[in-house]
N, C-alpha and C. Protein backbone atom coordinates (compact mmCIF):
# COMPACT_ATOMS: atom_id res chain seq x y z
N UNK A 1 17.13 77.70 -49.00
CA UNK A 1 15.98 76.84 -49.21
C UNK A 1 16.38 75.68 -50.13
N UNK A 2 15.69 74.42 -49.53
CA UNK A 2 16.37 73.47 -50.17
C UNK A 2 15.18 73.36 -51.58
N UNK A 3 15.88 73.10 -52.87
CA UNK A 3 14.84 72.73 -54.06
C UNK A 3 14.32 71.60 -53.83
N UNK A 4 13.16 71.54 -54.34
CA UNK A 4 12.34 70.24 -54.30
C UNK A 4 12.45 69.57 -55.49
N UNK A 5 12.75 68.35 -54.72
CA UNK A 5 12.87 67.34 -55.81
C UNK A 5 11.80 66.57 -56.53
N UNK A 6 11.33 66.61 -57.70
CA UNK A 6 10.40 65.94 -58.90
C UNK A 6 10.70 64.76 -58.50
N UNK A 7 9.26 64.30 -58.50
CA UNK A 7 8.70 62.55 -58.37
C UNK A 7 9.20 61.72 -59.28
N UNK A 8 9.86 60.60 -59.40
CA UNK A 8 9.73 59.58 -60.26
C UNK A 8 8.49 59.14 -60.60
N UNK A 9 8.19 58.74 -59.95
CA UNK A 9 6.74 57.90 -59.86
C UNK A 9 5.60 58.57 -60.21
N UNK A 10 4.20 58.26 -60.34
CA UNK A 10 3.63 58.81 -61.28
C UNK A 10 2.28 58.09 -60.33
N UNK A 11 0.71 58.61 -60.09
CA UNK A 11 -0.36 58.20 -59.76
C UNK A 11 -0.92 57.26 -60.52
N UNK A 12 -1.09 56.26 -60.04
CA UNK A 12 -1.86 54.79 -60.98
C UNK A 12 -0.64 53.81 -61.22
N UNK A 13 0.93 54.03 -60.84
CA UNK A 13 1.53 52.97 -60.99
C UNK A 13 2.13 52.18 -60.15
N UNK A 14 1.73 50.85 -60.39
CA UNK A 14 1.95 49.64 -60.06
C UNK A 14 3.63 49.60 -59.02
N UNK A 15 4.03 49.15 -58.12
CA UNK A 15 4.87 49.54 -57.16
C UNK A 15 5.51 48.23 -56.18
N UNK A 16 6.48 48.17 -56.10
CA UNK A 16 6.54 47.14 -54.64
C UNK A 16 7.50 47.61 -53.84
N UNK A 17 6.73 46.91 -52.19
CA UNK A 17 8.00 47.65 -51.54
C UNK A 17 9.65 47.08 -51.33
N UNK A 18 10.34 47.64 -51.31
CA UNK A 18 12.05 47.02 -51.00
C UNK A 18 12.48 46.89 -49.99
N UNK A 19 12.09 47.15 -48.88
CA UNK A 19 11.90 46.94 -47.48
C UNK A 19 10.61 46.81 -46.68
N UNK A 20 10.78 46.25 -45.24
CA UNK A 20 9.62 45.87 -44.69
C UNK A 20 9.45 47.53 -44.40
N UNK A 21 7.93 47.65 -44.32
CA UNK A 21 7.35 48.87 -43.72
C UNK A 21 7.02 48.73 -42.41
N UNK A 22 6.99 49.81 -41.53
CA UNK A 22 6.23 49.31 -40.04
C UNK A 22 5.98 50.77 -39.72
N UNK A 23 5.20 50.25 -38.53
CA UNK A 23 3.95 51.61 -38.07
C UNK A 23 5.20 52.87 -37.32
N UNK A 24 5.70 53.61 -37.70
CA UNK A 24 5.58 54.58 -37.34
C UNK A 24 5.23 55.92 -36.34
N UNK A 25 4.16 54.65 -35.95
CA UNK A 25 2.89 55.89 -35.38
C UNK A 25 1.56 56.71 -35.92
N UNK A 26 1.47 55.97 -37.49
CA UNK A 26 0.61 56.53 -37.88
C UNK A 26 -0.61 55.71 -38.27
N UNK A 27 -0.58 54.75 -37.84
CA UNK A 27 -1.80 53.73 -37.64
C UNK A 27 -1.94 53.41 -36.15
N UNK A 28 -2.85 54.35 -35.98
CA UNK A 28 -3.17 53.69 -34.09
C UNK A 28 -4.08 52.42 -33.82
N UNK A 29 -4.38 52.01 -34.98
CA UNK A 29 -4.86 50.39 -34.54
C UNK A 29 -3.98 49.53 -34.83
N UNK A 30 -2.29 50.04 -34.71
CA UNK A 30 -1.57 48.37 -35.13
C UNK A 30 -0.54 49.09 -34.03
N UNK A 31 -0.09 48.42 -33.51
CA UNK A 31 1.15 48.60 -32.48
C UNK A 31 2.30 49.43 -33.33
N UNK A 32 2.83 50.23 -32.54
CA UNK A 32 4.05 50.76 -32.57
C UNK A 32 5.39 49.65 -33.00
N UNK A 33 5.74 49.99 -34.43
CA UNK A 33 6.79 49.44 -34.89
C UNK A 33 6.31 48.02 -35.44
N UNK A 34 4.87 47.92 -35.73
CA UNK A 34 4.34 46.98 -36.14
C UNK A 34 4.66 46.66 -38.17
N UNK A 35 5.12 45.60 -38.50
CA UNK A 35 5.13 45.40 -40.01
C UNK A 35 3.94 45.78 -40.24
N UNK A 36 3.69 46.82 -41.04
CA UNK A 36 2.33 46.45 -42.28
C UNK A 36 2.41 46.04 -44.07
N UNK A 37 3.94 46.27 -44.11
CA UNK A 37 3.93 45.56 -45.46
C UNK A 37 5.62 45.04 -45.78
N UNK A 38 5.30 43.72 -45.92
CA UNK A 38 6.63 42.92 -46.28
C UNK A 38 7.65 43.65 -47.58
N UNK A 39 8.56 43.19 -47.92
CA UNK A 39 9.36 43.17 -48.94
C UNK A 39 9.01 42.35 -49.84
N UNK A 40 8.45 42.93 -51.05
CA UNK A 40 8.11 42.56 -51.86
C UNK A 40 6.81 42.43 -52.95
N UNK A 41 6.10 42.87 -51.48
CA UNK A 41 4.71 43.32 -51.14
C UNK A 41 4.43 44.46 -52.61
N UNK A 42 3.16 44.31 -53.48
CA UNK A 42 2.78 45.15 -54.23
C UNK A 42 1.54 45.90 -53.72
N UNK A 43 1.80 46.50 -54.24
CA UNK A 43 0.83 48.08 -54.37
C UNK A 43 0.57 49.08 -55.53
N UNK A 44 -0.21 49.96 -55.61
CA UNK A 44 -0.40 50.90 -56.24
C UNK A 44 -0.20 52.41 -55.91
N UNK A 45 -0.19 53.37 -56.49
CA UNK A 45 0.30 54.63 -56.49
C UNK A 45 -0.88 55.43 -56.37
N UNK A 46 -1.51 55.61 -55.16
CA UNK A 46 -2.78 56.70 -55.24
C UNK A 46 -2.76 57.78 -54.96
N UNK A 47 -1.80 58.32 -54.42
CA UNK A 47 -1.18 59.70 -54.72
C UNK A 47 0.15 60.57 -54.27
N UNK A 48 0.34 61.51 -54.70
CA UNK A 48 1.70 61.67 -55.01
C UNK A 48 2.05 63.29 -54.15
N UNK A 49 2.55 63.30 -53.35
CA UNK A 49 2.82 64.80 -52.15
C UNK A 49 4.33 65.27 -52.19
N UNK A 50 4.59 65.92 -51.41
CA UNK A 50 5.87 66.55 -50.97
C UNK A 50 5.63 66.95 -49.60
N UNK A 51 7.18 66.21 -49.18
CA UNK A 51 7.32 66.72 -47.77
C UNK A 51 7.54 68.12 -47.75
N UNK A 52 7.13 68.57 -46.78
CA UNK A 52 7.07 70.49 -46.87
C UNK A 52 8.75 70.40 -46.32
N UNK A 53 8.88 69.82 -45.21
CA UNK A 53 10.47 70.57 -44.80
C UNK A 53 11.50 69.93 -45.26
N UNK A 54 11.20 68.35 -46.25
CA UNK A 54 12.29 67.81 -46.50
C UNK A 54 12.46 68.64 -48.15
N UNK A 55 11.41 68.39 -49.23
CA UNK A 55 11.23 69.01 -50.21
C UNK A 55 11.87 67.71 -50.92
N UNK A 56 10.56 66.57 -50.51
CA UNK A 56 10.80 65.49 -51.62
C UNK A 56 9.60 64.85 -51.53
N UNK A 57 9.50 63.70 -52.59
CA UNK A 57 8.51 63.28 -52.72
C UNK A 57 8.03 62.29 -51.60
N UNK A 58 6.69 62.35 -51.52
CA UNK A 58 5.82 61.77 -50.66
C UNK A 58 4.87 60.61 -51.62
N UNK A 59 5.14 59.17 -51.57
CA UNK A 59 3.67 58.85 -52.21
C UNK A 59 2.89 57.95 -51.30
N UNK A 60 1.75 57.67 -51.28
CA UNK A 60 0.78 57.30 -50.81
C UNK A 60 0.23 56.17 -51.70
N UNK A 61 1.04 54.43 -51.21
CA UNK A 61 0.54 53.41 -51.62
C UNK A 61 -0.63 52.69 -50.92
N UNK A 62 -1.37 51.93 -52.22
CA UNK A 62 -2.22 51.22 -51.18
C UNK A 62 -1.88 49.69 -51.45
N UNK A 63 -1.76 49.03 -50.65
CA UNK A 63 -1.24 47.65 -50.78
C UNK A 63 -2.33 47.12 -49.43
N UNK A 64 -2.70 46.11 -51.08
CA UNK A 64 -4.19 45.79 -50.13
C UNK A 64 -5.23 46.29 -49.90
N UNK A 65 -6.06 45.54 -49.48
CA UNK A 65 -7.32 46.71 -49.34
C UNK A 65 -7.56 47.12 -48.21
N UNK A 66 -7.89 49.01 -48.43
CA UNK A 66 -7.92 49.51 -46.66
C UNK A 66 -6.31 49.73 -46.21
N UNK A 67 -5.12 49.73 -46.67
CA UNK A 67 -3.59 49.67 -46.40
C UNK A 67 -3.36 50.94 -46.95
N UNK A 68 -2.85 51.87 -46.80
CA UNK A 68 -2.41 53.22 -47.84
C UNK A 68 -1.38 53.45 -46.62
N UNK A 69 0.04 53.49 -47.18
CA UNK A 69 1.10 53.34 -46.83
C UNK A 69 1.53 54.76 -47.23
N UNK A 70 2.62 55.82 -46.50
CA UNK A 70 3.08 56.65 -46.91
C UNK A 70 4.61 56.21 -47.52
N UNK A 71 4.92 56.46 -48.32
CA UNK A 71 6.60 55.93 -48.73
C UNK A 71 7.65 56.38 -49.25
N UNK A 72 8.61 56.75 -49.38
CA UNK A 72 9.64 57.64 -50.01
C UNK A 72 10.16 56.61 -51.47
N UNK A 73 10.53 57.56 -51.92
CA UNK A 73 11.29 56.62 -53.42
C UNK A 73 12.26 55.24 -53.10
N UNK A 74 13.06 55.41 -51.92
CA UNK A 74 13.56 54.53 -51.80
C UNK A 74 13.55 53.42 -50.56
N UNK A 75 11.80 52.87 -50.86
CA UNK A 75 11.12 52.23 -50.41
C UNK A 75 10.50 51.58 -50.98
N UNK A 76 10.18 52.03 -52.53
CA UNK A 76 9.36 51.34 -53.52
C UNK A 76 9.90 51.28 -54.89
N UNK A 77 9.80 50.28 -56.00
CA UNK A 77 10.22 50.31 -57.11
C UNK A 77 9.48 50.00 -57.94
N UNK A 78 9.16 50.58 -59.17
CA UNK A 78 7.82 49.91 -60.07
C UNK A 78 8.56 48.45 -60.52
N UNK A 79 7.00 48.32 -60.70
CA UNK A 79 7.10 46.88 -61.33
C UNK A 79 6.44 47.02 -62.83
């Protein structure tokens, strides 16, 4: 079993992303492989998960209003 790795990041902090984000598949009102948030793009930290089979952190930005982005650590960097 792999250990799970502790969050950097923390709920309520300030964030931007380091790469473009795109849909995934998990917004079915924006096309497949669609940008939803540029490089550079800020956000906030509204909450903080773990992937069950990877056993790392999960956070849940919102950039923008109505935007809540899922993101791995090395996708986002505080500001």
């Amino acid at each position: 079993m792999i250990e799970p790795r502790m969050p950097k990041y923390q709920w309520g902090q300030r964030v931007k992303a380091l790469i473009d984000l795109v849909n995934d598949g998990s917004f079915p009102n924006a096309p497949a492989e669609a940008k939803l948030v540029a490089v550079g793009d800020m956000g906030e930290i509204v909450q903080v998960g773990t992937h069950t089979e990877a056993n790392m952190p999960i956070y849940l930005v919102e950039f923008g209003e109505q935007l809540v982005v899922g993101c791995l650590e090395e996708e986002i960097v505080p500001v």
